[in-house]
PDB file of N, CA and C in Angstrom:
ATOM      1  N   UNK A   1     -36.030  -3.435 -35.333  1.00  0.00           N
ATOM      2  CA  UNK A   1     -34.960  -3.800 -34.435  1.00  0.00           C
ATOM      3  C   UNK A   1     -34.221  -4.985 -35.063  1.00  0.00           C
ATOM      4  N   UNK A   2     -33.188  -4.743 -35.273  1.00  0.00           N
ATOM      5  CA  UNK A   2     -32.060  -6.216 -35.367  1.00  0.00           C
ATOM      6  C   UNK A   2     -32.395  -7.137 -34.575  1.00  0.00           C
ATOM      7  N   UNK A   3     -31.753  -8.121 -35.115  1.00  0.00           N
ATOM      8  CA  UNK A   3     -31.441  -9.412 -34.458  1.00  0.00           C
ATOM      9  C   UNK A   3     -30.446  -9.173 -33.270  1.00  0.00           C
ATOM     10  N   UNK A   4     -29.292  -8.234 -33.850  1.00  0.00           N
ATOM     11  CA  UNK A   4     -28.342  -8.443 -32.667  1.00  0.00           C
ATOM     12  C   UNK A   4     -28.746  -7.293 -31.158  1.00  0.00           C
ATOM     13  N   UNK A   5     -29.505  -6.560 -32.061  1.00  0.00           N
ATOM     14  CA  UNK A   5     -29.956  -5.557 -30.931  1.00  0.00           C
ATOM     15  C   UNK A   5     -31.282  -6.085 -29.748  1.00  0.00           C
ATOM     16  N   UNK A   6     -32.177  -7.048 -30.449  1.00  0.00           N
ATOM     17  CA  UNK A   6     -33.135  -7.581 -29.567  1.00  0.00           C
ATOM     18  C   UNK A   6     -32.503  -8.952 -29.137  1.00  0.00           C
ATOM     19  N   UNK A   7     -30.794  -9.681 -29.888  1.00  0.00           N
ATOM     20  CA  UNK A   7     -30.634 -10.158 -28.511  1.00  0.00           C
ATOM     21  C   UNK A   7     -29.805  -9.654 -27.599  1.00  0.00           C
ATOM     22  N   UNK A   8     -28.785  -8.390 -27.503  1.00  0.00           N
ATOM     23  CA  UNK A   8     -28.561  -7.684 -26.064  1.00  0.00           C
ATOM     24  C   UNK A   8     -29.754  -7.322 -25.823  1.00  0.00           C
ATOM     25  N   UNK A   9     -30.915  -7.153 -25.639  1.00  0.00           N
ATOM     26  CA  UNK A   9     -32.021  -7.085 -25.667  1.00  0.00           C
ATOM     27  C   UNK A   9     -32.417  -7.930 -23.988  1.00  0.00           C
ATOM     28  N   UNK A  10     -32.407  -9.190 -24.915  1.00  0.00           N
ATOM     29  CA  UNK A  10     -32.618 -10.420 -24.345  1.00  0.00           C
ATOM     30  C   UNK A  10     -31.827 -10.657 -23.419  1.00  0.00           C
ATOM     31  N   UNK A  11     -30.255 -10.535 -23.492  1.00  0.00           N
ATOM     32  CA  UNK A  11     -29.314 -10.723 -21.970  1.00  0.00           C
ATOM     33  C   UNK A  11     -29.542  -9.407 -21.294  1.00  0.00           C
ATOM     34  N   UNK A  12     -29.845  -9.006 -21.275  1.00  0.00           N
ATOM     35  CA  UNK A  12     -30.041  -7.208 -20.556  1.00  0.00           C
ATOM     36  C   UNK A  12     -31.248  -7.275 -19.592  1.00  0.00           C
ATOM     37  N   UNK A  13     -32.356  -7.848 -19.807  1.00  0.00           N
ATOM     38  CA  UNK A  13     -33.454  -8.474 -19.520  1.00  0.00           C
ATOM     39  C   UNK A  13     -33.285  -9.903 -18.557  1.00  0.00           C
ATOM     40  N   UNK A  14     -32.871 -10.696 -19.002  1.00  0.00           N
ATOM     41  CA  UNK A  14     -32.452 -12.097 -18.589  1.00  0.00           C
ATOM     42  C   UNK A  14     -31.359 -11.526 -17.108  1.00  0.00           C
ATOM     43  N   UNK A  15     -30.298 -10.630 -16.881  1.00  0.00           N
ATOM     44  CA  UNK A  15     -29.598 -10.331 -16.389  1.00  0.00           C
ATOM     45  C   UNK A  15     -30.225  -9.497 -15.098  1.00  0.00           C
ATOM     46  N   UNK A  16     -31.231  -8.748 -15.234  1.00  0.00           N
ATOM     47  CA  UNK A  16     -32.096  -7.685 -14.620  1.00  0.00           C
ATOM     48  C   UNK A  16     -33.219  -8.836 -13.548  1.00  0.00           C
ATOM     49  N   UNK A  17     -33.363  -9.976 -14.434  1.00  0.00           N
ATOM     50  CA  UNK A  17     -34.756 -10.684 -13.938  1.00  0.00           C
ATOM     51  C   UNK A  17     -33.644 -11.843 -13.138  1.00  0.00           C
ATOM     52  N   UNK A  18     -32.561 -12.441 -13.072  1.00  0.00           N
ATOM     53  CA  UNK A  18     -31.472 -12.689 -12.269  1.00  0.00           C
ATOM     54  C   UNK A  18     -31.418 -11.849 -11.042  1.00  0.00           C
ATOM     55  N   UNK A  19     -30.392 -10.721 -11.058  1.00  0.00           N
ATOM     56  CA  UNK A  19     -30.240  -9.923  -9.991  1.00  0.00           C
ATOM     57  C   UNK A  19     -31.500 -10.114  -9.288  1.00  0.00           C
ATOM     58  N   UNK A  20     -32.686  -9.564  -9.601  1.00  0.00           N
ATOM     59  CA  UNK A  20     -33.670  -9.327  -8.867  1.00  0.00           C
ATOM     60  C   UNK A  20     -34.124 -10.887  -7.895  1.00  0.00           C
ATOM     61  N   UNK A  21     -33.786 -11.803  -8.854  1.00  0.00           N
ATOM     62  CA  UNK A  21     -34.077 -13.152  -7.475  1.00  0.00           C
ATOM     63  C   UNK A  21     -32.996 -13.346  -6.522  1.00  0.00           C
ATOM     64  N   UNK A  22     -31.860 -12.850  -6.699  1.00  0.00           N
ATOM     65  CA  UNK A  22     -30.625 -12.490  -6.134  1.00  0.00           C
ATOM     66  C   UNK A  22     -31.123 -11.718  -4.865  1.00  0.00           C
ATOM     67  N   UNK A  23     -31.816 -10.894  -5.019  1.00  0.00           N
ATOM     68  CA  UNK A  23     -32.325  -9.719  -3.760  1.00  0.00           C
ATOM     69  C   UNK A  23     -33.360 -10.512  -3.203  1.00  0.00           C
ATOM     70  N   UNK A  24     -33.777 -11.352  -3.733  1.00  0.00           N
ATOM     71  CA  UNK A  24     -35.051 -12.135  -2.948  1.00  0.00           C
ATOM     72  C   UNK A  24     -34.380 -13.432  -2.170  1.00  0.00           C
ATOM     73  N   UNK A  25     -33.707 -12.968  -0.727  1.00  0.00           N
ATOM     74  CA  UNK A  25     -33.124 -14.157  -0.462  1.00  0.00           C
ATOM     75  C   UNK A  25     -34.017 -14.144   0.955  1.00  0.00           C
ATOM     76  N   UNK A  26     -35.249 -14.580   0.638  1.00  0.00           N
ATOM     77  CA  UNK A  26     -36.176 -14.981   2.121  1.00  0.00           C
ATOM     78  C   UNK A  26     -35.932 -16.323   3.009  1.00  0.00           C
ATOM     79  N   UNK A  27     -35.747 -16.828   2.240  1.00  0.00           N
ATOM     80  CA  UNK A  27     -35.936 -18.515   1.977  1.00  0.00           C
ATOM     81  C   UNK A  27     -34.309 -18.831   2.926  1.00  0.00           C
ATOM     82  N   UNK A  28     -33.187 -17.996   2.601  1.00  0.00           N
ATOM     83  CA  UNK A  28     -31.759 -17.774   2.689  1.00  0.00           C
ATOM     84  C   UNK A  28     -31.968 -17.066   4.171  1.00  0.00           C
ATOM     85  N   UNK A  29     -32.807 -17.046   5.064  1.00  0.00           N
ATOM     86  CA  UNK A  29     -32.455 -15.932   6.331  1.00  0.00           C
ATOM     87  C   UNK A  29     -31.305 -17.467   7.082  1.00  0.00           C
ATOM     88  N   UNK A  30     -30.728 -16.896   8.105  1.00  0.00           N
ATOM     89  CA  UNK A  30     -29.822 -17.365   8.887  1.00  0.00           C
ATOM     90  C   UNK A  30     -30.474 -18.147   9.976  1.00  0.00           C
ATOM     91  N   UNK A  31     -31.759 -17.069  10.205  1.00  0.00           N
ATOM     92  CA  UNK A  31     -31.983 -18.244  11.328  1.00  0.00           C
ATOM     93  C   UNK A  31     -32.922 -19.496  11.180  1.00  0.00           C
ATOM     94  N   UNK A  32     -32.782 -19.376   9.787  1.00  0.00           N
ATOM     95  CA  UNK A  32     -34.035 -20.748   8.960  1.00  0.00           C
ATOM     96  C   UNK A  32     -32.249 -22.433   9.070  1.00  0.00           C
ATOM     97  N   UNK A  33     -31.225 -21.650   8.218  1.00  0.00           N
ATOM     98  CA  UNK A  33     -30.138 -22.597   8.344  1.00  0.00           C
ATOM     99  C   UNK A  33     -29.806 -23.308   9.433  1.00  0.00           C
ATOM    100  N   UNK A  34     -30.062 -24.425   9.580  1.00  0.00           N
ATOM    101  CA  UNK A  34     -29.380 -25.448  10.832  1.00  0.00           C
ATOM    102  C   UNK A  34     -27.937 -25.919  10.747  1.00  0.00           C
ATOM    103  N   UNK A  35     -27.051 -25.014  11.006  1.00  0.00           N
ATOM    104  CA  UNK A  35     -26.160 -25.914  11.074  1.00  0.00           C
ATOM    105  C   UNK A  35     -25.292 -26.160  12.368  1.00  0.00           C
ATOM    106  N   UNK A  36     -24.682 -27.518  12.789  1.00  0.00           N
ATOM    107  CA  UNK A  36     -24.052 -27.675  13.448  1.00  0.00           C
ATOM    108  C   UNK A  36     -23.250 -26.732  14.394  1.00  0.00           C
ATOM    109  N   UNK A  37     -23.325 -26.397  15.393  1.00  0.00           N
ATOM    110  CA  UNK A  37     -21.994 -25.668  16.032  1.00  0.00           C
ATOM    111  C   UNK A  37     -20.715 -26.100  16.183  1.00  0.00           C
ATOM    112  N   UNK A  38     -20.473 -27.582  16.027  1.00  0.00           N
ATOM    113  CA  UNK A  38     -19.491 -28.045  16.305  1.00  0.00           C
ATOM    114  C   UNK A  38     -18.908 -29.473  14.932  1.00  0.00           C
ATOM    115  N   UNK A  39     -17.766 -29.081  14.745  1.00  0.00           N
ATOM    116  CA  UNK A  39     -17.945 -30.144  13.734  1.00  0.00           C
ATOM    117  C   UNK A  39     -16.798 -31.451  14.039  1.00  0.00           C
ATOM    118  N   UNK A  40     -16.672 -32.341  13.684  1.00  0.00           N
ATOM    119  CA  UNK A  40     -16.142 -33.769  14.020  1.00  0.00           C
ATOM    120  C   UNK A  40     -14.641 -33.514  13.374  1.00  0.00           C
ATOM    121  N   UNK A  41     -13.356 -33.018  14.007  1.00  0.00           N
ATOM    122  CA  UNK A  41     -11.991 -32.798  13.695  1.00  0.00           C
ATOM    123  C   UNK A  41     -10.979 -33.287  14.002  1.00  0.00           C
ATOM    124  N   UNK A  42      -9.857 -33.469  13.576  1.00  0.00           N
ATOM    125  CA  UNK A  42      -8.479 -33.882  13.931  1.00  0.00           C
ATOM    126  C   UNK A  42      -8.404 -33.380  15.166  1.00  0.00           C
ATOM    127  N   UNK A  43      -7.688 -34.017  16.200  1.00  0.00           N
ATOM    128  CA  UNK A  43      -7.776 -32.647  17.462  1.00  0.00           C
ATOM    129  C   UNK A  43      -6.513 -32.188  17.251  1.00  0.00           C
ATOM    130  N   UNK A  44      -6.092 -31.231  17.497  1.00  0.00           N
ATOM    131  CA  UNK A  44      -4.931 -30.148  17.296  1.00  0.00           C
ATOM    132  C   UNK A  44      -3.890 -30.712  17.888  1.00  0.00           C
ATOM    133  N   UNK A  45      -4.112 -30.921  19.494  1.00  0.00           N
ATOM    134  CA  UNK A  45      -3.273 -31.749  20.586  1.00  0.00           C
ATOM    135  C   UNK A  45      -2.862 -33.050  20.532  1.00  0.00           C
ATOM    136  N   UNK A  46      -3.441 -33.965  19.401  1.00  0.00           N
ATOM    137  CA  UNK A  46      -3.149 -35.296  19.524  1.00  0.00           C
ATOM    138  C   UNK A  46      -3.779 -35.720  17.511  1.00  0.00           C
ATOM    139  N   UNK A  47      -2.767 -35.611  16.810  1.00  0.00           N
ATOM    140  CA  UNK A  47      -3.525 -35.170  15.244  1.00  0.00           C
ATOM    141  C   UNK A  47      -4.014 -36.758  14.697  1.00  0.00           C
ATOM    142  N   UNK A  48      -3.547 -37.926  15.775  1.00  0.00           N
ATOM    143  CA  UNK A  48      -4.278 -39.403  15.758  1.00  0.00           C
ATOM    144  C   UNK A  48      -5.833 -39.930  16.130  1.00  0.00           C
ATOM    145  N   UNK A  49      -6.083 -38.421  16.974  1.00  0.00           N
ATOM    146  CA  UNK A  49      -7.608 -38.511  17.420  1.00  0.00           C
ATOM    147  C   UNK A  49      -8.406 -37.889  16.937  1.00  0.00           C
ATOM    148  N   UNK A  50      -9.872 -38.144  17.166  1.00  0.00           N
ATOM    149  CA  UNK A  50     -10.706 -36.911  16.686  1.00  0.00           C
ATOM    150  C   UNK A  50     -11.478 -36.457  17.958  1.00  0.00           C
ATOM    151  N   UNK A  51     -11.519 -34.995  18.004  1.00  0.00           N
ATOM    152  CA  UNK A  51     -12.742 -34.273  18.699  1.00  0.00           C
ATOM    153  C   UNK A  51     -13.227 -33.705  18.349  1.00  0.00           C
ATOM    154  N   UNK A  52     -13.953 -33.181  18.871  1.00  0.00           N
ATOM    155  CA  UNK A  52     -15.381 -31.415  18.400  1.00  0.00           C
ATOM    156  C   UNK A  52     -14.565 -30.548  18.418  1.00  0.00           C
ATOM    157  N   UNK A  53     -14.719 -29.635  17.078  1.00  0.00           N
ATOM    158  CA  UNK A  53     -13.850 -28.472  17.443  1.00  0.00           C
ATOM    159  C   UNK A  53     -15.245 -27.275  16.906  1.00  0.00           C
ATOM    160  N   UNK A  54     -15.959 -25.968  17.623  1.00  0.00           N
ATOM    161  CA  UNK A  54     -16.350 -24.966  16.537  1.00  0.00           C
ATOM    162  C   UNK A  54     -16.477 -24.727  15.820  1.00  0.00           C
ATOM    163  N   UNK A  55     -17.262 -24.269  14.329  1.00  0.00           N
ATOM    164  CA  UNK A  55     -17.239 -24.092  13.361  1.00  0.00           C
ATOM    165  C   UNK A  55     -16.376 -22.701  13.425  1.00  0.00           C
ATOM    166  N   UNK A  56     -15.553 -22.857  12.455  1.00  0.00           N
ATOM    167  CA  UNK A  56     -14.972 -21.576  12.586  1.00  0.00           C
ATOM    168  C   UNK A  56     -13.752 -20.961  13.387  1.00  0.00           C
ATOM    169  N   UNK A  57     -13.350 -22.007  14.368  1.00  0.00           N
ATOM    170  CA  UNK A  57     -12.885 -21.933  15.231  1.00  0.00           C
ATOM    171  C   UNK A  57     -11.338 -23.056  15.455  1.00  0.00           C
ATOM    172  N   UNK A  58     -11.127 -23.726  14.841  1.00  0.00           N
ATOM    173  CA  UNK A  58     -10.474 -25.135  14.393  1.00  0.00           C
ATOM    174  C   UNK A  58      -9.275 -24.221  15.063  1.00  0.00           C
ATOM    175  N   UNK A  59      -8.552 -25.342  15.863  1.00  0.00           N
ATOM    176  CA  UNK A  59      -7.251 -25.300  16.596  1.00  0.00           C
ATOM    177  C   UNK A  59      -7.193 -24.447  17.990  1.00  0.00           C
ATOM    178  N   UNK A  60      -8.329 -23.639  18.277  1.00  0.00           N
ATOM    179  CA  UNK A  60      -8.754 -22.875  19.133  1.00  0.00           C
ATOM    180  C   UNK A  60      -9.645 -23.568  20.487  1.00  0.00           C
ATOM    181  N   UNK A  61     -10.614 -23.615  19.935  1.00  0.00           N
ATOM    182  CA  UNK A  61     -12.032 -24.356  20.831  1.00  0.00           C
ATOM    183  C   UNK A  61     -12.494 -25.709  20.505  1.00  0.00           C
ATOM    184  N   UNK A  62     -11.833 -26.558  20.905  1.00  0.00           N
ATOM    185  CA  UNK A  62     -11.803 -28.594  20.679  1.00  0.00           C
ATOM    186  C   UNK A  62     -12.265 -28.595  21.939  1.00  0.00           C
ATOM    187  N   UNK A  63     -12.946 -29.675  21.599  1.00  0.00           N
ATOM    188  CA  UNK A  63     -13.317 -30.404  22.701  1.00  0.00           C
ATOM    189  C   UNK A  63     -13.061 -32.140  22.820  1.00  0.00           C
ATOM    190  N   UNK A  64     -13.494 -32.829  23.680  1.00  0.00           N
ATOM    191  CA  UNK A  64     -13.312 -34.459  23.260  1.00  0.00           C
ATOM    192  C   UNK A  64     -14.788 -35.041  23.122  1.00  0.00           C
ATOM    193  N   UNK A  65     -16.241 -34.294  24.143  1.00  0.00           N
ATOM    194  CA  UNK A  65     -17.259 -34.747  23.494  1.00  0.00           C
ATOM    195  C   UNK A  65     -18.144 -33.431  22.414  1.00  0.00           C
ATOM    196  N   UNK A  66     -19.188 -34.077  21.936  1.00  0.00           N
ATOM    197  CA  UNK A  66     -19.942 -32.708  21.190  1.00  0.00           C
ATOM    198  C   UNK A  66     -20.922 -32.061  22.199  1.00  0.00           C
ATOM    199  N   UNK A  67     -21.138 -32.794  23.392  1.00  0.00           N
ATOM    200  CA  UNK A  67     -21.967 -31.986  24.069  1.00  0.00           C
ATOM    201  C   UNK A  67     -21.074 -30.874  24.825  1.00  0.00           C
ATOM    202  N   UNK A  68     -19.765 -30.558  24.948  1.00  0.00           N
ATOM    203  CA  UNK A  68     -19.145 -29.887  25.512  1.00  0.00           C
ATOM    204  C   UNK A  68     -18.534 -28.973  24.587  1.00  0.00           C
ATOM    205  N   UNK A  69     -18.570 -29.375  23.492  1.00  0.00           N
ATOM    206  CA  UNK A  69     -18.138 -28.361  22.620  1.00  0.00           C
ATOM    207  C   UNK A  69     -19.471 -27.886  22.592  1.00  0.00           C
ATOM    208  N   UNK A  70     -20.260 -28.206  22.353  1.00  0.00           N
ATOM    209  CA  UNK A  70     -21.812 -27.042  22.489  1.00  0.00           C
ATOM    210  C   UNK A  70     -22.054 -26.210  23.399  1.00  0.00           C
ATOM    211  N   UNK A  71     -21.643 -26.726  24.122  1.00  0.00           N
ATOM    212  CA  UNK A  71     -22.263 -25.716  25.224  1.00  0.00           C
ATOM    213  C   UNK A  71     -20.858 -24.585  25.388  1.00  0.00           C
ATOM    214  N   UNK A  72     -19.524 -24.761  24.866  1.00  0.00           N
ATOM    215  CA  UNK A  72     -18.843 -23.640  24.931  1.00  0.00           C
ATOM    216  C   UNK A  72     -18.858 -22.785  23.041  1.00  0.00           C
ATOM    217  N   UNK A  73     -19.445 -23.250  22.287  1.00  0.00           N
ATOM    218  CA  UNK A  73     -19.759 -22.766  20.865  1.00  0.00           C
ATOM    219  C   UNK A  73     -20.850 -21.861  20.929  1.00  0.00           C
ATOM    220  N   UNK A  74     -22.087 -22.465  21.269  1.00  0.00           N
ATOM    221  CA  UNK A  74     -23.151 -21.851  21.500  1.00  0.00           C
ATOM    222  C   UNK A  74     -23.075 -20.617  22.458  1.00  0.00           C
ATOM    223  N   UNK A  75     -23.201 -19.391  21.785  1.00  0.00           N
ATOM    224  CA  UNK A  75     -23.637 -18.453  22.279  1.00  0.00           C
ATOM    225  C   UNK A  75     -24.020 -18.006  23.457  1.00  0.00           C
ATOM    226  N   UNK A  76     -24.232 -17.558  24.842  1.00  0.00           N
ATOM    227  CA  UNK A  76     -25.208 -17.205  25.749  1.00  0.00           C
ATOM    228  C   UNK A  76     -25.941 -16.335  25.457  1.00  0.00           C
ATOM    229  N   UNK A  77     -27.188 -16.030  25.597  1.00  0.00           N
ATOM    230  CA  UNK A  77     -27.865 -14.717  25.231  1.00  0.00           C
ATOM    231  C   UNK A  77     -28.271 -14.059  26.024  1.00  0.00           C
TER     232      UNK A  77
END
């Protein structure tokens, strides 16, 4: 075998053993991530202040404290 053939060899291999930790995302589940529901924003209505606005949600769902933006961010189940 060549040199140049055992090293595509080597990235072909290296590339295969990548992907595969790529598919191993246990560690990565969603409900392990903590993050915030609400994050600390310009408020839309007044762009001198700050309130809680949703992640995801910015200009939509503000609030003025974070406990009130939580409890309309957060989900019911």
């Amino acid at each position: 075998m060549s040199s140049s053939n055992f090293a595509i060899f080597c990235i072909i291999l290296f590339s295969l053993a990548s992907l595969h930790e790529c598919t191993n995302v246990e560690g990565l589940e969603s409900s392990k991530l903590n993050f915030p529901p609400c994050l600390k924003a310009r408020c839309p209505w007044n762009k001198k202040s700050r309130c809680y606005c949703c992640r995801g949600y910015f200009d939509k769902l503000c609030e003025s404290t974070e406990q009130i933006c939580e409890a309309r961010c957060i989900p019911k189940a």
